[in-house]
N, C-alpha and C. Protein backbone atom coordinates (compact mmCIF):
# COMPACT_ATOMS: atom_id res chain seq x y z
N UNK A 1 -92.86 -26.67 -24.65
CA UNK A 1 -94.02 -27.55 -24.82
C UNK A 1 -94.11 -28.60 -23.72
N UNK A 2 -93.19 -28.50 -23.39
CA UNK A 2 -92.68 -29.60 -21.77
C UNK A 2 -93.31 -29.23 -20.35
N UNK A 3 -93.97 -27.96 -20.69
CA UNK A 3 -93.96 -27.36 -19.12
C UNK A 3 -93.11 -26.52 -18.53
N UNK A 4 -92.03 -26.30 -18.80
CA UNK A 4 -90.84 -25.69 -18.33
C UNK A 4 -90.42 -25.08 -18.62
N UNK A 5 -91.73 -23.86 -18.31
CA UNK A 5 -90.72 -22.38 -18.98
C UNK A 5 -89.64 -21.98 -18.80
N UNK A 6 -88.93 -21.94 -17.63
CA UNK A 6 -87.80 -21.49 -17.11
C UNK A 6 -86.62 -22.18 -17.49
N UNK A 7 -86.43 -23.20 -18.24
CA UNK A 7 -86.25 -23.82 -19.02
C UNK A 7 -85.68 -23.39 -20.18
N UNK A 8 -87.10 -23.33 -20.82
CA UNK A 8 -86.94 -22.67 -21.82
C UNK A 8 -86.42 -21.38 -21.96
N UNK A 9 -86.84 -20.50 -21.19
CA UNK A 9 -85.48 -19.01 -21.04
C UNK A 9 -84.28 -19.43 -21.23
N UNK A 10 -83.93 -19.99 -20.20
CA UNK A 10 -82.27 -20.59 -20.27
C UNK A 10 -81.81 -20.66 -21.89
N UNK A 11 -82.44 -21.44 -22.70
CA UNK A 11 -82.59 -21.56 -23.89
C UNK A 11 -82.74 -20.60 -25.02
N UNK A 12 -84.01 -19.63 -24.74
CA UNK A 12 -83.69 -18.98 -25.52
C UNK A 12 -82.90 -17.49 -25.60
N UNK A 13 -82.57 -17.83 -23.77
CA UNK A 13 -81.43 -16.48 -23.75
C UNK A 13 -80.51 -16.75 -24.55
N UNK A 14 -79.90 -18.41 -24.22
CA UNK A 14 -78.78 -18.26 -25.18
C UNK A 14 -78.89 -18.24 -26.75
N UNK A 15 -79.99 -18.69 -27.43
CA UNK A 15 -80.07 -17.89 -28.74
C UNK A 15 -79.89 -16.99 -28.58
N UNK A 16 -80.78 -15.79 -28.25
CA UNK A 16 -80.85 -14.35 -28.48
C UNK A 16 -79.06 -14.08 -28.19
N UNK A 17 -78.30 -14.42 -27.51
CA UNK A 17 -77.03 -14.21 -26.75
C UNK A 17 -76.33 -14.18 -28.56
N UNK A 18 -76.59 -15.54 -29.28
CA UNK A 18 -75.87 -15.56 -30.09
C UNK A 18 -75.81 -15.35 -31.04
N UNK A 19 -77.83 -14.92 -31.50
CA UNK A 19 -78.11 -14.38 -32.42
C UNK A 19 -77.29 -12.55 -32.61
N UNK A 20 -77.44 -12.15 -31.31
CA UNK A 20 -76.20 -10.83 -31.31
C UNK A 20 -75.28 -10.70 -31.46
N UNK A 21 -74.64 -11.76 -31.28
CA UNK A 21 -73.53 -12.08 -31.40
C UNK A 21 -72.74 -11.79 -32.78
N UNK A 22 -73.45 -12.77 -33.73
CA UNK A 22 -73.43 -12.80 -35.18
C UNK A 22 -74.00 -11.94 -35.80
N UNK A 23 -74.70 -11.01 -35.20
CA UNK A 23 -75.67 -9.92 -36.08
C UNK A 23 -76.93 -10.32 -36.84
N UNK A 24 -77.17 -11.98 -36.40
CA UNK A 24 -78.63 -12.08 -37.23
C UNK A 24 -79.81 -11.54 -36.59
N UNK A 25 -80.04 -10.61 -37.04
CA UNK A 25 -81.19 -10.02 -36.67
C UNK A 25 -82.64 -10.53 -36.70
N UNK A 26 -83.01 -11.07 -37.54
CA UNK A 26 -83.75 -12.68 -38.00
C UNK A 26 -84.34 -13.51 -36.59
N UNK A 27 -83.05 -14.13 -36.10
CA UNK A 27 -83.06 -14.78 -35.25
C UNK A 27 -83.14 -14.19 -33.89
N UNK A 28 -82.51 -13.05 -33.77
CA UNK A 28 -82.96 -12.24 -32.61
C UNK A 28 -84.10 -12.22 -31.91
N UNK A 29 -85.19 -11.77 -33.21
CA UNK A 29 -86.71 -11.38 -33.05
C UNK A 29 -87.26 -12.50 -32.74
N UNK A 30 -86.80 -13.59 -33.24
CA UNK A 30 -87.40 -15.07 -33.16
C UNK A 30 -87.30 -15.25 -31.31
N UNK A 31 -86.14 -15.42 -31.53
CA UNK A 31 -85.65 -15.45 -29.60
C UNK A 31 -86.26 -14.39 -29.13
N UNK A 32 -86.52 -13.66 -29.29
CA UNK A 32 -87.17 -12.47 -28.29
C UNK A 32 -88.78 -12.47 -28.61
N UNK A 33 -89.61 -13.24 -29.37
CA UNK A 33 -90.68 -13.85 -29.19
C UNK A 33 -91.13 -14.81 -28.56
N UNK A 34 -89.87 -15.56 -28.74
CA UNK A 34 -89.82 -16.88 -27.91
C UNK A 34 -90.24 -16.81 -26.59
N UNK A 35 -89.53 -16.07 -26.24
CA UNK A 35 -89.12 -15.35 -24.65
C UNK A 35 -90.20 -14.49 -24.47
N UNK A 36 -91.19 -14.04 -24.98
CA UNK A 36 -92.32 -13.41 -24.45
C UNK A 36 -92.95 -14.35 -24.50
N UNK A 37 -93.52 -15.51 -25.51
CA UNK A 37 -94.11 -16.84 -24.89
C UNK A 37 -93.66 -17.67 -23.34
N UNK A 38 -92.61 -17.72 -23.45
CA UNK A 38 -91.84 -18.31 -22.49
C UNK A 38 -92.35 -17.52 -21.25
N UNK A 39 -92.36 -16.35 -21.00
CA UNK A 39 -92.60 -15.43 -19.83
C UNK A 39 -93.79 -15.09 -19.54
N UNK A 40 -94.95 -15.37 -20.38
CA UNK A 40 -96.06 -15.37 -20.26
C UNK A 40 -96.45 -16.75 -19.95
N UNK A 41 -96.09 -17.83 -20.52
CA UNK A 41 -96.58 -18.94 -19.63
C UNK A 41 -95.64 -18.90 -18.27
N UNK A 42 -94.80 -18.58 -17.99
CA UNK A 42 -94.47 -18.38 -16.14
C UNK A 42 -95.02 -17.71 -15.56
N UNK A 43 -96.60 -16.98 -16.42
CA UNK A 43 -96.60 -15.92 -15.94
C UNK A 43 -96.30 -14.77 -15.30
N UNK A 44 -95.88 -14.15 -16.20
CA UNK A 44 -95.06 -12.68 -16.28
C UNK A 44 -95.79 -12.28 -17.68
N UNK A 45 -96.81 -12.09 -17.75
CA UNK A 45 -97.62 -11.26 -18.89
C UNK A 45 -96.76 -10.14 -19.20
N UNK A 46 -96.32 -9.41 -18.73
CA UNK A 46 -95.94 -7.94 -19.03
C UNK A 46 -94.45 -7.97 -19.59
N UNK A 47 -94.26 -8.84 -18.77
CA UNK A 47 -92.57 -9.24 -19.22
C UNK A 47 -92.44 -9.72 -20.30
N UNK A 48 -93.56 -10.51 -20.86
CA UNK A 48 -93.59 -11.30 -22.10
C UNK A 48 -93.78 -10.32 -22.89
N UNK A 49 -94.90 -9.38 -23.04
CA UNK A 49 -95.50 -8.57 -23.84
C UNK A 49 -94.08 -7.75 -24.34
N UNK A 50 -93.21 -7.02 -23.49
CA UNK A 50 -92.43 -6.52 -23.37
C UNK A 50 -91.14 -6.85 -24.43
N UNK A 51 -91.18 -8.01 -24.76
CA UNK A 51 -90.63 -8.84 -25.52
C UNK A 51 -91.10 -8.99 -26.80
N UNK A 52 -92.19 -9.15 -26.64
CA UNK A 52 -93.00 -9.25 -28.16
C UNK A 52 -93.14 -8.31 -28.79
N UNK A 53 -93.12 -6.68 -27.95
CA UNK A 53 -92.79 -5.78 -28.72
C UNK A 53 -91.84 -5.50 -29.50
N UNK A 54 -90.38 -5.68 -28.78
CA UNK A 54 -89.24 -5.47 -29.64
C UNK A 54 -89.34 -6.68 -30.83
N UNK A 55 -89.95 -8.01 -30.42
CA UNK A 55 -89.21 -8.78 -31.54
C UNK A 55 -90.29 -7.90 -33.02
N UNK A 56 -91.21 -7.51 -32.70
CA UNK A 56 -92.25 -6.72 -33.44
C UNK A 56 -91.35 -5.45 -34.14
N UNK A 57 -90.57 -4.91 -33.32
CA UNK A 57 -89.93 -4.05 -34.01
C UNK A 57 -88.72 -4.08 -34.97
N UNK A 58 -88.18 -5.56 -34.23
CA UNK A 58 -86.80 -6.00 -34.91
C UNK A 58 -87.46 -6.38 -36.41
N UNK A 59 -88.62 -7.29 -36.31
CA UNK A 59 -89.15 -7.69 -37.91
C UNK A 59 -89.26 -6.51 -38.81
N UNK A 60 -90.29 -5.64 -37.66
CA UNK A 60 -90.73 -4.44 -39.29
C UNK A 60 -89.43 -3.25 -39.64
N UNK A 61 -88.41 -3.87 -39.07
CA UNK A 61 -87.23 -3.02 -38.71
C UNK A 61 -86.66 -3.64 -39.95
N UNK A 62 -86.39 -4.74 -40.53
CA UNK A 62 -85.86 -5.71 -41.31
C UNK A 62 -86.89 -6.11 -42.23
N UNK A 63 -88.18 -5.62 -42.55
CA UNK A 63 -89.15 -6.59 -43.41
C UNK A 63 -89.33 -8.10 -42.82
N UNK A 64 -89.23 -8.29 -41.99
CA UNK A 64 -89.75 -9.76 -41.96
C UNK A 64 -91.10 -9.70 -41.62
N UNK A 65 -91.56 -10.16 -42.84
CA UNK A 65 -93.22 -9.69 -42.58
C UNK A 65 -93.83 -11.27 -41.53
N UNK A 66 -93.19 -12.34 -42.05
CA UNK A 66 -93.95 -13.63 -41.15
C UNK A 66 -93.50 -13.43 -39.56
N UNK A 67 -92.68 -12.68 -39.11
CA UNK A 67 -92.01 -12.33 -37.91
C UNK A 67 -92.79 -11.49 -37.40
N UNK A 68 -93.05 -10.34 -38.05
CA UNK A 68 -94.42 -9.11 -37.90
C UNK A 68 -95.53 -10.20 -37.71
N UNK A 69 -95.86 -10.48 -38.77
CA UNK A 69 -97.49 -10.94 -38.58
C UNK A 69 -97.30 -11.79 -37.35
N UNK A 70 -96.54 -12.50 -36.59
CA UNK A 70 -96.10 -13.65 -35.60
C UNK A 70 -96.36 -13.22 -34.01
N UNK A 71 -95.85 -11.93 -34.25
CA UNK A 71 -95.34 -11.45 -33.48
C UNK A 71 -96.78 -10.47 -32.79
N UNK A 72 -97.14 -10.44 -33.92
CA UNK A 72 -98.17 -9.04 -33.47
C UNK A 72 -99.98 -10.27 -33.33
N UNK A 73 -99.58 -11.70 -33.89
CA UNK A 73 -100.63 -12.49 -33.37
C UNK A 73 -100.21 -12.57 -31.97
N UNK A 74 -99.38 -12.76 -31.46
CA UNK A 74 -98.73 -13.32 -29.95
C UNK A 74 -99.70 -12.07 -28.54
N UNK A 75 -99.04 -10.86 -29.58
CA UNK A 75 -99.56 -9.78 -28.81
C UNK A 75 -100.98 -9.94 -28.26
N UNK A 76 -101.95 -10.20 -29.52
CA UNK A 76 -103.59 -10.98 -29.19
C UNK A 76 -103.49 -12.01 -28.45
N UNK A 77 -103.26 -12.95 -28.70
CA UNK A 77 -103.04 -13.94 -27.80
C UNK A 77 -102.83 -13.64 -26.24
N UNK A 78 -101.64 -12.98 -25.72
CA UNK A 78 -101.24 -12.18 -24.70
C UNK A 78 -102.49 -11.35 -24.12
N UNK A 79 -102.78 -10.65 -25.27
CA UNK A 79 -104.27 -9.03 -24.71
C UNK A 79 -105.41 -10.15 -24.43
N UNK A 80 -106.04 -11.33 -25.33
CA UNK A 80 -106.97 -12.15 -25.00
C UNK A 80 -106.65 -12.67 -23.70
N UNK A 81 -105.71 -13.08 -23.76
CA UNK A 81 -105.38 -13.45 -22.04
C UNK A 81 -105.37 -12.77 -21.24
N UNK A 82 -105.45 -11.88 -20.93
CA UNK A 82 -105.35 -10.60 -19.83
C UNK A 82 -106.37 -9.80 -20.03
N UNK A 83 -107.70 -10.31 -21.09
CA UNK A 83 -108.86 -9.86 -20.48
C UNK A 83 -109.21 -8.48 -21.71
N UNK A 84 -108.84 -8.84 -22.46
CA UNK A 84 -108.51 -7.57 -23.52
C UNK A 84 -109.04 -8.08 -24.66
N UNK A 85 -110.53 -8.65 -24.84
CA UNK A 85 -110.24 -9.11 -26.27
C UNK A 85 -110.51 -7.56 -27.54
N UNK A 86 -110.72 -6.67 -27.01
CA UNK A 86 -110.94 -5.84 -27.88
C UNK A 86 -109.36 -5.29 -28.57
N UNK A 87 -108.28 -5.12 -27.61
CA UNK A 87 -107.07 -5.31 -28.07
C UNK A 87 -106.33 -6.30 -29.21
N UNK A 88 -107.17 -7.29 -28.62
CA UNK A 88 -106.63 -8.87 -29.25
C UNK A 88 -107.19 -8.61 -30.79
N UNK A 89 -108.15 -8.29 -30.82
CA UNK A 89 -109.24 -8.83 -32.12
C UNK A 89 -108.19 -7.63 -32.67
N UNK A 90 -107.47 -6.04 -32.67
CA UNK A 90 -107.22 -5.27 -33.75
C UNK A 90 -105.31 -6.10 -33.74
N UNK A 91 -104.73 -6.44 -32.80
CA UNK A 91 -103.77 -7.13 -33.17
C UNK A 91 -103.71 -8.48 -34.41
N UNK A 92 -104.81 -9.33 -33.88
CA UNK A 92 -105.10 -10.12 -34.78
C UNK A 92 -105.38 -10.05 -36.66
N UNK A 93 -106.52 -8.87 -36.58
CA UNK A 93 -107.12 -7.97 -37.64
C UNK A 93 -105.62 -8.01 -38.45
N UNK A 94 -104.15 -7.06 -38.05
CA UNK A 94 -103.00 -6.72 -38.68
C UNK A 94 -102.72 -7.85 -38.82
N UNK A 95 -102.31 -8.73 -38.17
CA UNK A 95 -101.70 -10.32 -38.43
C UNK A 95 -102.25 -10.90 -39.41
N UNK A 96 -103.71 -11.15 -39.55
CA UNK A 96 -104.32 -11.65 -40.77
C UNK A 96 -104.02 -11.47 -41.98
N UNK A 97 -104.43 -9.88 -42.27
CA UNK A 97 -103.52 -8.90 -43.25
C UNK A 97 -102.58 -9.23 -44.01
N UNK A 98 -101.35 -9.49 -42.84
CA UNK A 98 -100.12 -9.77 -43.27
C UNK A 98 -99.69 -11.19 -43.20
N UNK A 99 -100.52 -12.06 -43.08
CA UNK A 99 -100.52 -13.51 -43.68
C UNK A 99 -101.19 -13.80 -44.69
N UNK A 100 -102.45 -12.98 -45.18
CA UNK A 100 -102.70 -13.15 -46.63
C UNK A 100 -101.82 -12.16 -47.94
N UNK A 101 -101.35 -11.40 -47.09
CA UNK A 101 -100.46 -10.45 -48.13
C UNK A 101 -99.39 -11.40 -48.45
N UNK A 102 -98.75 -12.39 -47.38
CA UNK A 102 -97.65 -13.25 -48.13
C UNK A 102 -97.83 -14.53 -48.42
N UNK A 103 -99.44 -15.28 -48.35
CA UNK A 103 -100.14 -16.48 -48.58
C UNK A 103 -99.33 -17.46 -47.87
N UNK A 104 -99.64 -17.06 -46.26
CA UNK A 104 -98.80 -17.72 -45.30
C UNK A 104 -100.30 -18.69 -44.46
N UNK A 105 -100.59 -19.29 -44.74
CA UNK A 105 -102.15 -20.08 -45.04
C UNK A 105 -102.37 -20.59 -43.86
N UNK A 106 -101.12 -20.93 -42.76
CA UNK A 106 -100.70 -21.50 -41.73
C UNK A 106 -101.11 -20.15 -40.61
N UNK A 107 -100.84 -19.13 -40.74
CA UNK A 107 -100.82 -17.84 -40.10
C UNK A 107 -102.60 -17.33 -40.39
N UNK A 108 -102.77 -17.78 -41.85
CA UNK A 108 -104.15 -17.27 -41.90
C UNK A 108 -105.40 -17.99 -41.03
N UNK A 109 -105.29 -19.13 -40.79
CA UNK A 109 -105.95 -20.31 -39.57
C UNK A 109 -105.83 -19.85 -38.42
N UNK A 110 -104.42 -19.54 -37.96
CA UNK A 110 -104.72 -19.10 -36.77
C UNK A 110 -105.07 -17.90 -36.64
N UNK A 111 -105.29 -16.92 -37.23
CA UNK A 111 -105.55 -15.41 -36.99
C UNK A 111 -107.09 -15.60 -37.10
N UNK A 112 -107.54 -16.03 -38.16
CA UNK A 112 -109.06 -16.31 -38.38
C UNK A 112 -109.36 -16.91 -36.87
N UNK A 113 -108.92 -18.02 -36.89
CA UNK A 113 -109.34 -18.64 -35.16
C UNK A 113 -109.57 -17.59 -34.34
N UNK A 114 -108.05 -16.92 -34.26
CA UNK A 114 -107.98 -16.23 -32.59
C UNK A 114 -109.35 -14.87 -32.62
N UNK A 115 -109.07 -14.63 -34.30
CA UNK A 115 -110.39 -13.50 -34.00
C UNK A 115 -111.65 -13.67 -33.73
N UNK A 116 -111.79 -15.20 -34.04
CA UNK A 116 -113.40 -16.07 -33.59
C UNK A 116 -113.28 -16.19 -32.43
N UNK A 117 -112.35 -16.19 -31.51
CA UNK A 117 -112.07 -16.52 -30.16
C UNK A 117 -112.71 -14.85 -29.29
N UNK A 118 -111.67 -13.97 -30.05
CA UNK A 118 -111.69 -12.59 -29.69
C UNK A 118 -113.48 -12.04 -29.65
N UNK A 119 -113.96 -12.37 -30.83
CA UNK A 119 -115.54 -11.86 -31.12
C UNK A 119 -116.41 -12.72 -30.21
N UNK A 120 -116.01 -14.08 -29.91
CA UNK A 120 -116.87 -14.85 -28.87
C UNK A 120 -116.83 -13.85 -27.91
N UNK A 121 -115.77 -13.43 -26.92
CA UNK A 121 -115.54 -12.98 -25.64
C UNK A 121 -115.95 -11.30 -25.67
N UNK A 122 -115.95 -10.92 -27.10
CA UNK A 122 -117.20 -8.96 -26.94
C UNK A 122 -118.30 -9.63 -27.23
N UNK A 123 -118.84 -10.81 -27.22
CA UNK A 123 -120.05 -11.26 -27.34
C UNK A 123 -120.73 -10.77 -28.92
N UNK A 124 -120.01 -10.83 -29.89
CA UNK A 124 -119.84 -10.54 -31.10
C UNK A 124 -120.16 -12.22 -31.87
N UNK A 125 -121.40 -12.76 -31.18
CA UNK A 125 -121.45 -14.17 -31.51
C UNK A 125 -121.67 -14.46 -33.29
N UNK A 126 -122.41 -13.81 -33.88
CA UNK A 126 -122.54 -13.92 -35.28
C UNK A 126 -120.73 -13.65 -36.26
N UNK A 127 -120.15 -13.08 -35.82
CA UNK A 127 -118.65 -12.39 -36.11
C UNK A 127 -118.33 -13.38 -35.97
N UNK A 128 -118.07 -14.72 -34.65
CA UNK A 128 -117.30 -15.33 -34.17
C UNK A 128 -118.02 -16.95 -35.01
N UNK A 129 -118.40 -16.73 -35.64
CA UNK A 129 -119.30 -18.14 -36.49
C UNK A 129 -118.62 -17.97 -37.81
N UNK A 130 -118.54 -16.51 -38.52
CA UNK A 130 -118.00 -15.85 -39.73
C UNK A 130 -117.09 -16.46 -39.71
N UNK A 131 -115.76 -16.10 -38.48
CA UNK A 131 -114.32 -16.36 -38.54
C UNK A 131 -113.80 -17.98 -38.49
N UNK A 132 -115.27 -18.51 -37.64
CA UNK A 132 -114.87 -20.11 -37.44
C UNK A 132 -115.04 -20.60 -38.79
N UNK A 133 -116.01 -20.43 -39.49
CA UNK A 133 -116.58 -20.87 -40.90
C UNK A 133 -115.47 -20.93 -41.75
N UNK A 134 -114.93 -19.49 -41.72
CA UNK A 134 -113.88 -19.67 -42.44
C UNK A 134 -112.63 -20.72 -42.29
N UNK A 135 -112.15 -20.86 -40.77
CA UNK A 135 -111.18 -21.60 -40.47
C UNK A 135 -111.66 -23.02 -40.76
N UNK A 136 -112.58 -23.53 -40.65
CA UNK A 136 -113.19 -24.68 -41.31
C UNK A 136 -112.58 -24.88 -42.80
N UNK A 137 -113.55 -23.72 -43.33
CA UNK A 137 -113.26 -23.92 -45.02
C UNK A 137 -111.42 -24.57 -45.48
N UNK A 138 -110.76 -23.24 -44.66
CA UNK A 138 -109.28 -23.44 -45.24
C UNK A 138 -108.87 -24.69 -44.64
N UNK A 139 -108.87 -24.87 -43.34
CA UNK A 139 -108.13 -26.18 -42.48
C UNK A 139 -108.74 -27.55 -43.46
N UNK A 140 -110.00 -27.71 -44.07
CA UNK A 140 -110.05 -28.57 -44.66
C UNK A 140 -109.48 -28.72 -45.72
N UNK A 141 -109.74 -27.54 -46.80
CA UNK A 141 -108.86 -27.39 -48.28
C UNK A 141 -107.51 -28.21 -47.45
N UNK A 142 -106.43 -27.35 -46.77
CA UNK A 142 -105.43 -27.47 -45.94
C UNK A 142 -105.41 -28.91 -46.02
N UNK A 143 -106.26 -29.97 -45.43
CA UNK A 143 -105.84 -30.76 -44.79
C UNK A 143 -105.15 -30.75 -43.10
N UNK A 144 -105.52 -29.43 -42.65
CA UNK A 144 -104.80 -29.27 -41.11
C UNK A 144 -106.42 -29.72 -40.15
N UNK A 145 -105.96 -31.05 -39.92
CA UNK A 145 -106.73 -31.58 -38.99
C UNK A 145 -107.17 -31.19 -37.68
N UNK A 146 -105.85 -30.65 -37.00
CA UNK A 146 -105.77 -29.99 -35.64
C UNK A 146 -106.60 -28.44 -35.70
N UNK A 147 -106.36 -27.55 -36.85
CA UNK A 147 -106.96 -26.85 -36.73
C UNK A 147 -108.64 -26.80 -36.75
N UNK A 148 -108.77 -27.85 -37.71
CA UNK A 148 -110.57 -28.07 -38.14
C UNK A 148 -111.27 -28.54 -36.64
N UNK A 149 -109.94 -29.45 -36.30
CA UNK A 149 -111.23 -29.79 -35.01
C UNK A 149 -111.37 -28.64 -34.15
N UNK A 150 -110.35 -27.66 -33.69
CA UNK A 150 -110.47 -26.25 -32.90
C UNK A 150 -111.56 -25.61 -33.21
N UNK A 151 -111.66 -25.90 -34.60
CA UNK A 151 -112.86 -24.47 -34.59
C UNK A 151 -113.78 -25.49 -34.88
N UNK A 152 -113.93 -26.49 -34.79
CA UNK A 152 -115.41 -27.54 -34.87
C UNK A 152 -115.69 -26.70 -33.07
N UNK A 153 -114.81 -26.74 -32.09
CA UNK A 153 -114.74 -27.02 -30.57
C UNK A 153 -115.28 -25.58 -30.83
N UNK A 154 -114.82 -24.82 -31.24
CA UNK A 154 -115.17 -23.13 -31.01
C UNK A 154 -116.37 -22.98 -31.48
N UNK A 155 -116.75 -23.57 -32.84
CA UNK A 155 -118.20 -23.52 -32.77
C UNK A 155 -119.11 -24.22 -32.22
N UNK A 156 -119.10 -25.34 -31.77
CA UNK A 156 -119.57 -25.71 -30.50
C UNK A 156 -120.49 -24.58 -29.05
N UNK A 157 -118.81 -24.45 -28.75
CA UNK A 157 -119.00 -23.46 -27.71
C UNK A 157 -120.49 -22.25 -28.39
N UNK A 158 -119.75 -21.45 -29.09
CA UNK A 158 -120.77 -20.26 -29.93
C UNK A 158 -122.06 -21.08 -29.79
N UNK A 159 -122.38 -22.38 -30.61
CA UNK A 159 -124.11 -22.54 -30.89
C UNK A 159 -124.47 -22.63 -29.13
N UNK A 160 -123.65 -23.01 -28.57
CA UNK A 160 -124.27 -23.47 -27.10
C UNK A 160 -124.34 -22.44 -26.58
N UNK A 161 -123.51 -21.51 -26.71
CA UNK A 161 -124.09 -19.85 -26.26
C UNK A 161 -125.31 -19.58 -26.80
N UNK A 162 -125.38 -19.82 -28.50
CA UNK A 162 -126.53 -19.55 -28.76
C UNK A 162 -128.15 -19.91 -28.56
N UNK A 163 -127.35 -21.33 -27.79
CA UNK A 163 -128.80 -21.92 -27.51
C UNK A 163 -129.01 -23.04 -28.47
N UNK A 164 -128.18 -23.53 -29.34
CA UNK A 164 -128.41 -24.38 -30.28
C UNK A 164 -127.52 -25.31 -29.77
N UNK A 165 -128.66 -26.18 -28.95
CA UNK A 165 -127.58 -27.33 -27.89
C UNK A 165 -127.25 -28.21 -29.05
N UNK A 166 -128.42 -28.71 -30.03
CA UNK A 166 -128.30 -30.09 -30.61
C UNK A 166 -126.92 -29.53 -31.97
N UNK A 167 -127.27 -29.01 -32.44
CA UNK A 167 -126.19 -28.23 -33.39
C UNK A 167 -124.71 -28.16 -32.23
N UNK A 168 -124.95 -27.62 -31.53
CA UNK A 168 -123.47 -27.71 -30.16
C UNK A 168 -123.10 -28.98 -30.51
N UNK A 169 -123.39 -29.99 -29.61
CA UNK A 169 -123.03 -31.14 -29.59
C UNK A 169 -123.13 -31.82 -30.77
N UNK A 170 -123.53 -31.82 -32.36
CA UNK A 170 -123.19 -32.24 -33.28
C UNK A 170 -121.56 -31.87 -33.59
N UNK A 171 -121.41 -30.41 -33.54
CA UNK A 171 -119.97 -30.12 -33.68
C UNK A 171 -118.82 -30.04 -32.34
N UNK A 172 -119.50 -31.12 -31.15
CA UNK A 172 -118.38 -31.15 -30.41
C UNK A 172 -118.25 -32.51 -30.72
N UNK A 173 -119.10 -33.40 -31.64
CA UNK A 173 -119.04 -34.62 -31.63
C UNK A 173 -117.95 -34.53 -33.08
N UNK A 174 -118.14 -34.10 -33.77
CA UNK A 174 -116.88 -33.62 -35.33
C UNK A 174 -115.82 -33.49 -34.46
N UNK A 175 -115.22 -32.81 -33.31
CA UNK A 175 -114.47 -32.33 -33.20
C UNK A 175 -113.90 -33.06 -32.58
């Protein structure tokens, strides 16, 4: 969160080092997600991705379904970044899934988000109002402030695509 990915490798090599060590497998996947975040902000997309696969496999290898669903949002995240939102939006789609299958409410905000993000960028603008709406609804129930204002900002963006400047700037002014 410092800036310093390389850094952060250092770091979470040595988890992963010791998560093998001990056999927690748990923690493995964690560190080897980590480390595809980590390598994607140094940019090394592929290297990251590369990472996020296995920790993807270590979870559904073990049931860790919040590790799965984590893991396989990252992947979207990653494909949205590299120009892929049609990738992103069916990674996301599974992640959602499997944050309402374990009422992980925290996971369900951001998946809803990233797929409003994903449907903005196929120009899927009505889709991408659906998904914000929703993240509204919950982040408020929630009380998650940070998230409500994101998708106040995301819908923003959308009405101003749409042409609905004054509606835009009402919800960049919420946000």
């Amino acid at each position: 969160n410092l800036g310093e990915p390389r850094k952060a490798i250092e770091f979470y090599d040595q988890a992963l080092n010791i998560s093998r060590e001990i056999g927690d497998r748990r923690s493995e996947g964690a560190a080897l997600g980590n480390l595809g975040s980590a390598y994607y902000d140094l940019g090394e997309p592929n290297k990251g991705i590369k990472f996020q696969k296995v920790a993807l496999e270590i979870s559904r290898e073990i049931g860790h379904r919040r590790g799965e669903g984590a893991a396989l949002c990252n992947l979207g995240m990653v494909s949205l970044r590299l120009g892929k939102p049609q990738d992103a939006a069916k990674f996301f789609e599974q992640a959602l899934k499997i944050s309402r299958e374990i009422s992980d409410r925290q996971g369900e905000r951001i998946c809803l988000s990233s797929l409003g993000n994903a449907c903005y960028f196929l120009g899927e603008l009505s889709k991408a109002i659906k998904f914000q709406d929703q993240v509204l609804e919950i982040s408020r129930k929630d009380g998650d402030k940070r998230t409500e204002g994101n998708a106040l900002m995301s819908m923003s963006l959308i009405l101003n695509e749409l042409g609905s400047r004054d509606k835009a700037i009402e919800y960049a002014k919420a946000a």
